[in-house]
C-alpha atoms as a PDB file:
ATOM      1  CA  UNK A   1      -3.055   3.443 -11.379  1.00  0.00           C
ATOM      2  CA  UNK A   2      -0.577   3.248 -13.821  1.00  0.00           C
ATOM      3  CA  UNK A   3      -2.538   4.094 -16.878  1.00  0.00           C
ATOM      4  CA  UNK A   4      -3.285   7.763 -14.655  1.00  0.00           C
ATOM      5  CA  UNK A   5       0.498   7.378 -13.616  1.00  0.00           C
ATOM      6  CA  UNK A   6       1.439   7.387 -17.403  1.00  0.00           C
ATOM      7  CA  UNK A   7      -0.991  10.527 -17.825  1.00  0.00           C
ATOM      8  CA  UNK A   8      -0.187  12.464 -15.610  1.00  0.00           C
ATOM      9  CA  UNK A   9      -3.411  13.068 -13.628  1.00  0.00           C
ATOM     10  CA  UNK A  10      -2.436  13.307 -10.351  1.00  0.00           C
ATOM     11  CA  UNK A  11      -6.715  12.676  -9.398  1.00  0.00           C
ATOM     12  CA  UNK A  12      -7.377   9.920 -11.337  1.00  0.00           C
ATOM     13  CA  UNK A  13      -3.803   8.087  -9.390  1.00  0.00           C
ATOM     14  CA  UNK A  14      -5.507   9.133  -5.995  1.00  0.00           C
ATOM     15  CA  UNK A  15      -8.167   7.759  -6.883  1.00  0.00           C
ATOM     16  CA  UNK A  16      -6.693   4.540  -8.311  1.00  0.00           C
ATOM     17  CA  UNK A  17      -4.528   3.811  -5.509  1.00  0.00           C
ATOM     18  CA  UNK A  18      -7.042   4.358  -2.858  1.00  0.00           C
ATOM     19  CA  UNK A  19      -9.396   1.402  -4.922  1.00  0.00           C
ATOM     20  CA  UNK A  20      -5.892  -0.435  -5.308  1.00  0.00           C
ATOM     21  CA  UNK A  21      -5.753  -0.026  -1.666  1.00  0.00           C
ATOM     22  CA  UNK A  22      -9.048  -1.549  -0.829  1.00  0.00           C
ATOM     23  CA  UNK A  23      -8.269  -4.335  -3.386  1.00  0.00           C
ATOM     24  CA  UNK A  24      -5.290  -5.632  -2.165  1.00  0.00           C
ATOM     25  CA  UNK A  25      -5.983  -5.025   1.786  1.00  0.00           C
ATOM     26  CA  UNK A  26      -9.004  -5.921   2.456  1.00  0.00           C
ATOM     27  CA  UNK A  27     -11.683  -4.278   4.477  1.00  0.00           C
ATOM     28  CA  UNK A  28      -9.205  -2.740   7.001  1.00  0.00           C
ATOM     29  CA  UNK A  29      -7.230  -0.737   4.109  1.00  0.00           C
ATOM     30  CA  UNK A  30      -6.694   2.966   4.687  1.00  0.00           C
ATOM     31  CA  UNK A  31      -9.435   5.270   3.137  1.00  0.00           C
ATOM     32  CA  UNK A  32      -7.022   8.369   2.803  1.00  0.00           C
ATOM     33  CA  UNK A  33      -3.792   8.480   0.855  1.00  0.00           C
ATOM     34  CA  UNK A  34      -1.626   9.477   4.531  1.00  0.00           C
ATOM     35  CA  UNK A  35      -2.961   6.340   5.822  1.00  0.00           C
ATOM     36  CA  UNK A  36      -1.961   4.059   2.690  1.00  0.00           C
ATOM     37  CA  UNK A  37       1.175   6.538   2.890  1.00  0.00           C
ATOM     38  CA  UNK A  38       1.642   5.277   6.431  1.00  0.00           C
ATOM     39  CA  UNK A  39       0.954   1.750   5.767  1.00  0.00           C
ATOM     40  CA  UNK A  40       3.708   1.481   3.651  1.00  0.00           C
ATOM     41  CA  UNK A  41       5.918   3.400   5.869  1.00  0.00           C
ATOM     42  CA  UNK A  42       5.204   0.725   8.824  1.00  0.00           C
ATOM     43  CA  UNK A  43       6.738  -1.600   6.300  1.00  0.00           C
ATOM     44  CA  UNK A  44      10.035  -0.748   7.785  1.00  0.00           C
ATOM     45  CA  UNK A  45      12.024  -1.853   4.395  1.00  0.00           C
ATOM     46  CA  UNK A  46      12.914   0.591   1.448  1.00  0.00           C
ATOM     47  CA  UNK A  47      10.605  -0.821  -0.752  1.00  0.00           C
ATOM     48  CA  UNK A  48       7.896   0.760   1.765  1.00  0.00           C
ATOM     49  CA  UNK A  49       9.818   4.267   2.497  1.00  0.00           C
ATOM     50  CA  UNK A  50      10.079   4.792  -1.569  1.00  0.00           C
ATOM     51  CA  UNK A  51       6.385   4.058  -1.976  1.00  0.00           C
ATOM     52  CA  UNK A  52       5.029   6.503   1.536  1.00  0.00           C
ATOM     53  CA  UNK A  53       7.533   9.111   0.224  1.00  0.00           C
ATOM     54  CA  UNK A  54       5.640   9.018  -3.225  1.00  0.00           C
ATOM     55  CA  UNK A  55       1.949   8.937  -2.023  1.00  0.00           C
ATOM     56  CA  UNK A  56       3.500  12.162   0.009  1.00  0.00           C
ATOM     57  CA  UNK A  57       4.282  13.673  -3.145  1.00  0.00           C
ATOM     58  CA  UNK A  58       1.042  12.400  -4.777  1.00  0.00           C
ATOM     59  CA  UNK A  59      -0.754  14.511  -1.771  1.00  0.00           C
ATOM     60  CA  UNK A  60       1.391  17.287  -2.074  1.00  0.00           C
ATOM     61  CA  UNK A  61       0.666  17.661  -5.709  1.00  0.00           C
ATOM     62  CA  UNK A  62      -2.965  17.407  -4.925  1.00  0.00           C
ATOM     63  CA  UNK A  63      -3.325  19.748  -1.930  1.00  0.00           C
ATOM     64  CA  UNK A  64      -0.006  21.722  -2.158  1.00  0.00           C
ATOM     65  CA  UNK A  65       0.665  25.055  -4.304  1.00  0.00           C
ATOM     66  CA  UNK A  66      -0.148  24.592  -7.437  1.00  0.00           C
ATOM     67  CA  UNK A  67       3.155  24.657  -9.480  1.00  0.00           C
ATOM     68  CA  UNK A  68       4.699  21.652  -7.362  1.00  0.00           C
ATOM     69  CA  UNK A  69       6.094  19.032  -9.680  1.00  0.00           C
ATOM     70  CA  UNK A  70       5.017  15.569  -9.204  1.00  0.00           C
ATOM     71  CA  UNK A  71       7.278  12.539  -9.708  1.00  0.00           C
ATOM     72  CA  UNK A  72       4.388  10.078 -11.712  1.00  0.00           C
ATOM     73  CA  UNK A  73       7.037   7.793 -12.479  1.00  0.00           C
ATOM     74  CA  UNK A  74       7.721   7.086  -8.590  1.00  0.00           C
ATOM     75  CA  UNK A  75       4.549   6.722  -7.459  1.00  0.00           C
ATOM     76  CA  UNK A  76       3.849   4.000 -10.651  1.00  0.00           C
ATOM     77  CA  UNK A  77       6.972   2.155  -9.653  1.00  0.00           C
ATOM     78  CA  UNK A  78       7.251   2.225  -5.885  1.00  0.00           C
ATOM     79  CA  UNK A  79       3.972   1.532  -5.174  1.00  0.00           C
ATOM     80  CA  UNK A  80       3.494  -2.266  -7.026  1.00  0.00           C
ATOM     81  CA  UNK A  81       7.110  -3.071  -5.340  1.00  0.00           C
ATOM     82  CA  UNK A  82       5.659  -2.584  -1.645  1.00  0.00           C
ATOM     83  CA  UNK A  83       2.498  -4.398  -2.117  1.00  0.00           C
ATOM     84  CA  UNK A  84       5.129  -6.776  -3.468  1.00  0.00           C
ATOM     85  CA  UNK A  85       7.224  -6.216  -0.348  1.00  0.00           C
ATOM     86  CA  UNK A  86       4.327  -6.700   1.863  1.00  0.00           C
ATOM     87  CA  UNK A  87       3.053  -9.492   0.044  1.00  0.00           C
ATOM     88  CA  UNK A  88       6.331 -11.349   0.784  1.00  0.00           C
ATOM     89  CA  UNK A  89       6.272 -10.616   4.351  1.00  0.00           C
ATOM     90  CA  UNK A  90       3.292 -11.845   5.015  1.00  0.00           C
ATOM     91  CA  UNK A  91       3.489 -15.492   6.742  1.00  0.00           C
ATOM     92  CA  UNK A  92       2.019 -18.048   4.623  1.00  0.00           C
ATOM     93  CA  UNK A  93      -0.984 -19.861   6.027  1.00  0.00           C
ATOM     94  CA  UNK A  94       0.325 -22.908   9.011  1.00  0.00           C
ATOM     95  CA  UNK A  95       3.417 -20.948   9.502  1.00  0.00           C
ATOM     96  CA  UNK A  96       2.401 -19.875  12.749  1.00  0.00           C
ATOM     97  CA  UNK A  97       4.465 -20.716  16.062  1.00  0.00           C
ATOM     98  CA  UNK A  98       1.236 -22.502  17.936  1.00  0.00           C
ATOM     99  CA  UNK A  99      -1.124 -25.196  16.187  1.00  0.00           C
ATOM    100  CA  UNK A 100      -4.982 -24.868  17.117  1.00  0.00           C
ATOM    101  CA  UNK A 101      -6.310 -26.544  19.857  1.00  0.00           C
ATOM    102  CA  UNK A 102      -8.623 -29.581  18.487  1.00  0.00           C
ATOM    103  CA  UNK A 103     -12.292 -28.402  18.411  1.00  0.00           C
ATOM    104  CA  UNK A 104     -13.348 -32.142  20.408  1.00  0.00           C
ATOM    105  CA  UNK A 105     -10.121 -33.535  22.288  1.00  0.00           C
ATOM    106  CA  UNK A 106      -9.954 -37.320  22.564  1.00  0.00           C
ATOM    107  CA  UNK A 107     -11.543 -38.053  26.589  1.00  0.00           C
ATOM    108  CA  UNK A 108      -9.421 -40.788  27.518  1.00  0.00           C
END
């Protein structure tokens, strides 16, 4: 994504984010650029609202009129910080409130 960020091609960063997407999320990652948009925007930090306001821009450069300026530099930098932001968020594995239940309890 950044190499099409540094270029300029507006396609080839759709197209890059969207595999980044899948990469990094897993099999329940958004297949559009509004849903990876909205992802990010669920976020609820700034990290997330800088990175869904420059996948808007991303689409709007795509599917808008065709003289719209698009903000490469944005997208390139916003987008790495969320998945950093999200990354950090996320609870790390046995941080969760309740334990599992033993598979065979003791019979006493």
């Amino acid at each position: 994504m950044q190499t099409a960020c540094g270029r300029q091609d507006a396609r080839a960063a759709a197209a890059a984010l969207l595999a980044l997407a899948r990469q990094r999320l897993g099999p329940g990652a958004p297949g559009s650029l509004g849903g990876v948009a909205a992802r990010f925007a669920d976020l609820g930090n700034p990290a997330g609202q800088q990175a869904a306001a420059a996948i808007r821009g991303l689409e709007t450069a795509l599917y808008g009129p065709s003289d719209v300026d698009w903000n490469a530099a944005e997208l390139a930098e916003s987008v790495p910080a969320a998945l950093a932001a999200m990354h950090a968020d996320a609870r790390p594995v046995g941080a969760y409130a309740e334990p599992l239940a033993p598979l065979y309890p003791q019979r006493h």
